[in-house]
Every structure is written in C-alpha cells, then in structure tokens.
PDB file of N, CA and C in Angstrom:
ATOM      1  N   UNK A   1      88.805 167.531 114.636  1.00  0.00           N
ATOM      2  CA  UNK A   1      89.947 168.415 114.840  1.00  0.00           C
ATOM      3  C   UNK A   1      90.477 168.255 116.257  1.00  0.00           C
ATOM      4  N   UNK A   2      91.725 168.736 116.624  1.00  0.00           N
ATOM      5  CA  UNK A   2      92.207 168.387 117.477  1.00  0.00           C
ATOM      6  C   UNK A   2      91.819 169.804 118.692  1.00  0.00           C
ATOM      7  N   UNK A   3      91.405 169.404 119.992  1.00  0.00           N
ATOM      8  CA  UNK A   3      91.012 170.473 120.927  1.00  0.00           C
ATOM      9  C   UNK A   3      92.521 171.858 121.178  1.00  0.00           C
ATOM     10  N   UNK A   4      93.434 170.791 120.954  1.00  0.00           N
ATOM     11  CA  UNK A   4      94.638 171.611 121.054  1.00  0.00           C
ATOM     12  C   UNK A   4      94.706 172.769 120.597  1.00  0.00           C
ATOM     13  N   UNK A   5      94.505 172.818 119.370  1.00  0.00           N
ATOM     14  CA  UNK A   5      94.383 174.072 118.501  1.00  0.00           C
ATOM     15  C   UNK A   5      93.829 175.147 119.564  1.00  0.00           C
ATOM     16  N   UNK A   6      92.615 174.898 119.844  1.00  0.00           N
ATOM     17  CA  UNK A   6      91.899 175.634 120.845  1.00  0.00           C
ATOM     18  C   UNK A   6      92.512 176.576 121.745  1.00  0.00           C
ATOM     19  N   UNK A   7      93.292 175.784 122.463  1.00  0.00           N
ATOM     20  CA  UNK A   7      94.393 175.539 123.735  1.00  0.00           C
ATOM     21  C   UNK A   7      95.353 176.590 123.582  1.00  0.00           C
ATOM     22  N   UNK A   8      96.254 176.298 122.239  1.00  0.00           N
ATOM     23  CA  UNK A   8      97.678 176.917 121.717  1.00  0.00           C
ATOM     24  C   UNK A   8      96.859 178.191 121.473  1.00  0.00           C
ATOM     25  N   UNK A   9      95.679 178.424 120.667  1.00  0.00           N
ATOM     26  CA  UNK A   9      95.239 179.975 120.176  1.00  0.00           C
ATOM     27  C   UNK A   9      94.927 180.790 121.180  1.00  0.00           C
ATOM     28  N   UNK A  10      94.649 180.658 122.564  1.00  0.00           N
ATOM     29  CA  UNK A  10      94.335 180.945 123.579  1.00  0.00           C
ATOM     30  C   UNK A  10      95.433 181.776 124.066  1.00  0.00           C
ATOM     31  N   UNK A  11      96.394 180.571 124.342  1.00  0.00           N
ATOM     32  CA  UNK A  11      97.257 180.983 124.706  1.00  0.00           C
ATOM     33  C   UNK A  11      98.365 182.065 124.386  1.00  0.00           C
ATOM     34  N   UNK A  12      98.257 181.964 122.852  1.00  0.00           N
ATOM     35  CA  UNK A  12      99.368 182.828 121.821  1.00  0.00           C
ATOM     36  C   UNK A  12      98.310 184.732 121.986  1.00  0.00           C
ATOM     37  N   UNK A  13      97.298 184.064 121.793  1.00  0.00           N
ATOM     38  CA  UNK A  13      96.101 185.533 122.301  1.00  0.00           C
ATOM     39  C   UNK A  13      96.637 186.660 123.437  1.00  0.00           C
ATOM     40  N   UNK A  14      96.858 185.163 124.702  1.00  0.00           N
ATOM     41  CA  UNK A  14      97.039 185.743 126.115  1.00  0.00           C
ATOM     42  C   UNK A  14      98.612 186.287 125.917  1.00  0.00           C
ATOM     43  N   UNK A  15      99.039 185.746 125.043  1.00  0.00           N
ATOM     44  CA  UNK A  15     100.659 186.136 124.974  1.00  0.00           C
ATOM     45  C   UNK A  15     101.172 187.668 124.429  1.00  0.00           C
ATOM     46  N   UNK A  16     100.201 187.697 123.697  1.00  0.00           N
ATOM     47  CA  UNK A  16      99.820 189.474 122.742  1.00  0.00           C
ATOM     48  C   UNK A  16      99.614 190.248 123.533  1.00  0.00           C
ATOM     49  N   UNK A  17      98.772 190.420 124.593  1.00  0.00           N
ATOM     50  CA  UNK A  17      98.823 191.262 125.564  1.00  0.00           C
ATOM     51  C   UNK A  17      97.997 192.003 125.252  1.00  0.00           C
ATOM     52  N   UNK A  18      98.415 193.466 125.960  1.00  0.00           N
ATOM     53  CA  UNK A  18      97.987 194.605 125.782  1.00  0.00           C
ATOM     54  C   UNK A  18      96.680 194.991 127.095  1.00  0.00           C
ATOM     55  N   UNK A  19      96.431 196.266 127.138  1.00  0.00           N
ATOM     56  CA  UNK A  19      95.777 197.083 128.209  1.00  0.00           C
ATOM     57  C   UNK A  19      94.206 196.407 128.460  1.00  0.00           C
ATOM     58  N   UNK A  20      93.807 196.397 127.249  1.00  0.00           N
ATOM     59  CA  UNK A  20      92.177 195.903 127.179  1.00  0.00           C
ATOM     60  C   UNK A  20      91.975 194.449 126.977  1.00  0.00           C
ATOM     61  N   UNK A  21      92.718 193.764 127.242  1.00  0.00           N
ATOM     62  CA  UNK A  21      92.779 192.174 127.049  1.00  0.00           C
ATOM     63  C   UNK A  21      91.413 191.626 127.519  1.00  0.00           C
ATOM     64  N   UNK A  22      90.802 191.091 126.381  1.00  0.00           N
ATOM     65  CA  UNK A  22      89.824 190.102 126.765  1.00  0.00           C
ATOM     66  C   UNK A  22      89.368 188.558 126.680  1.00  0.00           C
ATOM     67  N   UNK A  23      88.643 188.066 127.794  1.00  0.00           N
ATOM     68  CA  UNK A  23      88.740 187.087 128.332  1.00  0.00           C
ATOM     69  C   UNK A  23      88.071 186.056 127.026  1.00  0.00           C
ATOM     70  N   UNK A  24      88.380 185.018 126.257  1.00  0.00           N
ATOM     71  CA  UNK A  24      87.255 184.652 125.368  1.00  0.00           C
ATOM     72  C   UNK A  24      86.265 183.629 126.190  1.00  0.00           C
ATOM     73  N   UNK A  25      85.391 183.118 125.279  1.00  0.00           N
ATOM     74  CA  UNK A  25      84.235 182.493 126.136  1.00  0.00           C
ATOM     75  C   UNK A  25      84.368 180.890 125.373  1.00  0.00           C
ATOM     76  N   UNK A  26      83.434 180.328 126.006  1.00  0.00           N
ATOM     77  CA  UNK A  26      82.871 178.882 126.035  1.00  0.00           C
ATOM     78  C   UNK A  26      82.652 178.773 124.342  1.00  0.00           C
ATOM     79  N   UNK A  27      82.434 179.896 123.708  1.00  0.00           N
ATOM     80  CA  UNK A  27      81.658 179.774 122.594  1.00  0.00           C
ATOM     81  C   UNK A  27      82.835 179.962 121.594  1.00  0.00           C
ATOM     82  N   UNK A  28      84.303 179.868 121.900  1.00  0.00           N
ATOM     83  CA  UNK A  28      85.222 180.322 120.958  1.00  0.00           C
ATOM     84  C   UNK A  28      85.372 178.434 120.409  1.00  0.00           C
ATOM     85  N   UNK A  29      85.789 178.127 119.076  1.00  0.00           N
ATOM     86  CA  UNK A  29      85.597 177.093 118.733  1.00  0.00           C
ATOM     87  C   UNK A  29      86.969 176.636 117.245  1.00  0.00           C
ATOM     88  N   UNK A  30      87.229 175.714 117.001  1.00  0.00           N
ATOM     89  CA  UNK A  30      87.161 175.538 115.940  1.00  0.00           C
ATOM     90  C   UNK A  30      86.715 175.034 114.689  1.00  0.00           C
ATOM     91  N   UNK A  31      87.093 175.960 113.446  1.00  0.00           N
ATOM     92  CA  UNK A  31      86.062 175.782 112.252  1.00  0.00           C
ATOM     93  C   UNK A  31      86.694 175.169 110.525  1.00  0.00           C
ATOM     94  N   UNK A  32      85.729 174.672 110.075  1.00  0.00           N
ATOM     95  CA  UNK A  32      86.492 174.704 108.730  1.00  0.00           C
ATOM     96  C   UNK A  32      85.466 175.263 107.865  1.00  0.00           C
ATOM     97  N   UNK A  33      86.473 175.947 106.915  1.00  0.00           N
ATOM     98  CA  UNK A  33      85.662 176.640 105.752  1.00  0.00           C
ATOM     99  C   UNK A  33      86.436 177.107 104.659  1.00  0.00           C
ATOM    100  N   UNK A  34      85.718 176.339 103.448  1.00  0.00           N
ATOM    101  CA  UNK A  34      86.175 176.464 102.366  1.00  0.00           C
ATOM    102  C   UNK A  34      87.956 175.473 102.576  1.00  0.00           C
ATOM    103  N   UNK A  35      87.807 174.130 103.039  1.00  0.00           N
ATOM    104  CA  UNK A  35      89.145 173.951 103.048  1.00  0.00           C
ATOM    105  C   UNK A  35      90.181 174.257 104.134  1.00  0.00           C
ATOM    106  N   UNK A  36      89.861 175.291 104.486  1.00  0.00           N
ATOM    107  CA  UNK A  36      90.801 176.051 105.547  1.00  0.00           C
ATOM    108  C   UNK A  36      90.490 175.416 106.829  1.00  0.00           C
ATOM    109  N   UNK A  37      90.433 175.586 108.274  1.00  0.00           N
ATOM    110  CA  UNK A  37      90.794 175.572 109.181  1.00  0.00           C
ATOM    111  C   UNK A  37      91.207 176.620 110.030  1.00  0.00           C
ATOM    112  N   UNK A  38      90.264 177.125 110.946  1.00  0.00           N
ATOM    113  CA  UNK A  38      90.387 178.496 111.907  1.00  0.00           C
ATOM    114  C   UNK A  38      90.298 178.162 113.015  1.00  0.00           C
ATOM    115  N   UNK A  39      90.922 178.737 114.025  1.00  0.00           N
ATOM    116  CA  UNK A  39      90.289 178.897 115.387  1.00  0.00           C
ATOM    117  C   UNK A  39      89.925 180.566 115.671  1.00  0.00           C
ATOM    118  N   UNK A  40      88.396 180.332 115.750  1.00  0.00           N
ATOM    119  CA  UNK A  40      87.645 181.656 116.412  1.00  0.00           C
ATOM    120  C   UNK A  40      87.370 181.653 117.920  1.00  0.00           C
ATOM    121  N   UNK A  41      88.582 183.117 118.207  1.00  0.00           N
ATOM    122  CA  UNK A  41      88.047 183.032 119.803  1.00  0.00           C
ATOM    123  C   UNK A  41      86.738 184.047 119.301  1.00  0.00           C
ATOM    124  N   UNK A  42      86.299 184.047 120.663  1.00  0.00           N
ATOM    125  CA  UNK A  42      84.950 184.952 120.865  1.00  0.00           C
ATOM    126  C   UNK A  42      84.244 185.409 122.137  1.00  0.00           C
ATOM    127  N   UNK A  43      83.962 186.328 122.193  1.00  0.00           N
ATOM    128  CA  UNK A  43      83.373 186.244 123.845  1.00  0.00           C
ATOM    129  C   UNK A  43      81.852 187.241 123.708  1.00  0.00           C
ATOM    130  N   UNK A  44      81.272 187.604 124.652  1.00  0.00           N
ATOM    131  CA  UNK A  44      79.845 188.082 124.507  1.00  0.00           C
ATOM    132  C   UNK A  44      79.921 189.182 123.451  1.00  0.00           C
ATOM    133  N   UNK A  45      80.808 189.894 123.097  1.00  0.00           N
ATOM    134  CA  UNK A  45      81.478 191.631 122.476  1.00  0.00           C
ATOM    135  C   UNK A  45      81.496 190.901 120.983  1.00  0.00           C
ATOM    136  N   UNK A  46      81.758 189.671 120.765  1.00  0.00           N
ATOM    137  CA  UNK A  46      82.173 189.115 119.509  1.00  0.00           C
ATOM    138  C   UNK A  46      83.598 188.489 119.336  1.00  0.00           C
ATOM    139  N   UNK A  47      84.080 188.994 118.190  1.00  0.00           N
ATOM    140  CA  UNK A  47      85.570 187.849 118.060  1.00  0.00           C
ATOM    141  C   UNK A  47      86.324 188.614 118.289  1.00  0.00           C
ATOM    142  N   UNK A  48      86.955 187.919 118.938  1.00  0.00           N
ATOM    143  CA  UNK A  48      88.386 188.887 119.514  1.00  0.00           C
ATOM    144  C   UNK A  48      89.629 188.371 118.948  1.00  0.00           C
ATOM    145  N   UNK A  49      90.257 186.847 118.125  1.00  0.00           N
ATOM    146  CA  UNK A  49      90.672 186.726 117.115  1.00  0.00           C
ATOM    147  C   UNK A  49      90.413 185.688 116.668  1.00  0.00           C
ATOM    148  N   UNK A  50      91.026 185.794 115.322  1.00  0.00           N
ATOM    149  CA  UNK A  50      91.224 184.184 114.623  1.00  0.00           C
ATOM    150  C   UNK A  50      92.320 183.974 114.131  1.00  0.00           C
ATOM    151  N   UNK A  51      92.524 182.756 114.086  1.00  0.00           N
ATOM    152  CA  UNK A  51      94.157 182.273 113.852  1.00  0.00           C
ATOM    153  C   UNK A  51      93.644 181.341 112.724  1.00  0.00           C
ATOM    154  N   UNK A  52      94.427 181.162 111.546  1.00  0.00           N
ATOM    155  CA  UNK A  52      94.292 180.369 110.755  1.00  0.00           C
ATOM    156  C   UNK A  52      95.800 178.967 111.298  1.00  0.00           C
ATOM    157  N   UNK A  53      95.005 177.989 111.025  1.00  0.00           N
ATOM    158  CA  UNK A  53      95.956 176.660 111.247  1.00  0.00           C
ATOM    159  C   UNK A  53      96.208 176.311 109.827  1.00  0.00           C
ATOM    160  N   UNK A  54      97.833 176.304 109.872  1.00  0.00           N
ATOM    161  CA  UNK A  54      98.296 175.972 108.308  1.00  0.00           C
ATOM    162  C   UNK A  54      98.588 174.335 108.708  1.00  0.00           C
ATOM    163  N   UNK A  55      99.099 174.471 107.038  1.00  0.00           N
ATOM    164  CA  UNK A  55      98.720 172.866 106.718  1.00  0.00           C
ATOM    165  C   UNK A  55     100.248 172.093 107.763  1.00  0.00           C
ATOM    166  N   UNK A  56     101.225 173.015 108.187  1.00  0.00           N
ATOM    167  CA  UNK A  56     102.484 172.412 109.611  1.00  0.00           C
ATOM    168  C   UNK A  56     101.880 172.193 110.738  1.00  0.00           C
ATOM    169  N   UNK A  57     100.512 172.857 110.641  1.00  0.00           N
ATOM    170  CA  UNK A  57     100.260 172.534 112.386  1.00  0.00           C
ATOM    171  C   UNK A  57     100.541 174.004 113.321  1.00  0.00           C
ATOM    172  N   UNK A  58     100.569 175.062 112.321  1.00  0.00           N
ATOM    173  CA  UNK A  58     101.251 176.499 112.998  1.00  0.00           C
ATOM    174  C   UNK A  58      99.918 177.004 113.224  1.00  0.00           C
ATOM    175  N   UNK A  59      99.974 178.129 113.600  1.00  0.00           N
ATOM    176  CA  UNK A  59      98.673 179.420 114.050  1.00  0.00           C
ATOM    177  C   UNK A  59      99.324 180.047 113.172  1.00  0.00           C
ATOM    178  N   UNK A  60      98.613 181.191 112.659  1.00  0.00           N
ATOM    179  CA  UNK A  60      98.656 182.590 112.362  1.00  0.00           C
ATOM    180  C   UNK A  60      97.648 183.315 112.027  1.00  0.00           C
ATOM    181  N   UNK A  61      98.245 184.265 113.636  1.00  0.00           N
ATOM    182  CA  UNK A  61      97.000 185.119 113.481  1.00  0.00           C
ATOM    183  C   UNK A  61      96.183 186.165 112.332  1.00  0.00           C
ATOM    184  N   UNK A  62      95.309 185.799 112.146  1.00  0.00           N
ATOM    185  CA  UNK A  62      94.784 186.801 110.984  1.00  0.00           C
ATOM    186  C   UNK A  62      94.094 188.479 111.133  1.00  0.00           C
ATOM    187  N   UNK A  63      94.502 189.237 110.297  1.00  0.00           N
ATOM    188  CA  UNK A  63      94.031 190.553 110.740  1.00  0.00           C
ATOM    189  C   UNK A  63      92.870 190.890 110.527  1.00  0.00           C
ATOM    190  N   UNK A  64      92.633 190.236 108.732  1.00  0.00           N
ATOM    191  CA  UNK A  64      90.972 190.190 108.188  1.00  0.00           C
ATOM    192  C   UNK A  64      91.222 188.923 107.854  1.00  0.00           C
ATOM    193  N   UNK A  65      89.566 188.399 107.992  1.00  0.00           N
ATOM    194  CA  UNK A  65      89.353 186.847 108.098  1.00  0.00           C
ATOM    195  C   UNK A  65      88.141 186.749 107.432  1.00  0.00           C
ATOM    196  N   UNK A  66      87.696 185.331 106.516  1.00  0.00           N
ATOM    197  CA  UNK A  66      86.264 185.607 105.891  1.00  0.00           C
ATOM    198  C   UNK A  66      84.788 186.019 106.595  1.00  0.00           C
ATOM    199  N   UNK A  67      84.113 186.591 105.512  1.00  0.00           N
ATOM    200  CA  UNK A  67      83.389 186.977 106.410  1.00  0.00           C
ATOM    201  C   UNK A  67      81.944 185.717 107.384  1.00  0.00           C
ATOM    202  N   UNK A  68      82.208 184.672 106.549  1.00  0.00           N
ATOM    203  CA  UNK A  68      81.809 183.466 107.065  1.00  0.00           C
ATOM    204  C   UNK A  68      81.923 183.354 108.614  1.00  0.00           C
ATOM    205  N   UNK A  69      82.986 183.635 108.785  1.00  0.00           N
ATOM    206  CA  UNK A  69      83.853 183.146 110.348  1.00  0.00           C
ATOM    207  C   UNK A  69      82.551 184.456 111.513  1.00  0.00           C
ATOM    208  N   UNK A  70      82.355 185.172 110.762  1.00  0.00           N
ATOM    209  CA  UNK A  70      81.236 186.032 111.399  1.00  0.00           C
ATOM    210  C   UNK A  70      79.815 185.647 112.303  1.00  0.00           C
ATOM    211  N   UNK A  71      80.051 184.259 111.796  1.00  0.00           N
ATOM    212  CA  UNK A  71      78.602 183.871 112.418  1.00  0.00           C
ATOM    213  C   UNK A  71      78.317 183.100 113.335  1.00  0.00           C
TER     214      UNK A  71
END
C-alpha cells in the first residue's frame, strides 16, 4: 500500500479540528480487511479515527468501523 494514505489521513484528521485534538502515534497504520482498505490512526488512548480508502483513491472518514480494526 501506498505510505501516502497514511500522510493524507493525518492530515484530513488535523483538518477536523476541534478543542481536544489528538496527536496519533507511530502505531497508526494501514490495513486491509475483508477486501477493504483502512487507515487506522491511533495513539496510546486508542483510535482516534479511521478513514476507509475507496476504490478512487478518496478517504472517508468512518463513524463506526469493523470491529476487526480494534486490534
């Protein structure tokens, strides 16, 4: 997979904002499952989001995500 993904989800994260913004860690990655394609940020607290990568090359962020991506 391409690191980019990584990169762009980061960034679109940092773009959302908000008061309690947190930093993700070393350990945020991307995954495939079941077919799909995610990027899980994550930091010591757990996941802070995931973006599903569609088949254009887009993000979208997801609100509920499988529970796979949990681990």
């Amino acid at each position: 997979m391409n690191t980019g993904f990584l990169n762009r989800a980061i960034s679109a994260y940092y773009r959302t904002g908000g008061p309690n913004m947190q930093q993700p860690s070393n350990s945020s990655e991307e995954v495939e499952y079941n077919g799909k394609y995610y990027v899980v940020l994550r930091n010591v607290n757990g996941i802070l989001a995931v973006y599903r990568i569609t088949n254009t090359g887009q993000l979208k962020r997801l609100k509920r995500w499988p529970k796979a991506l949990d681990e």
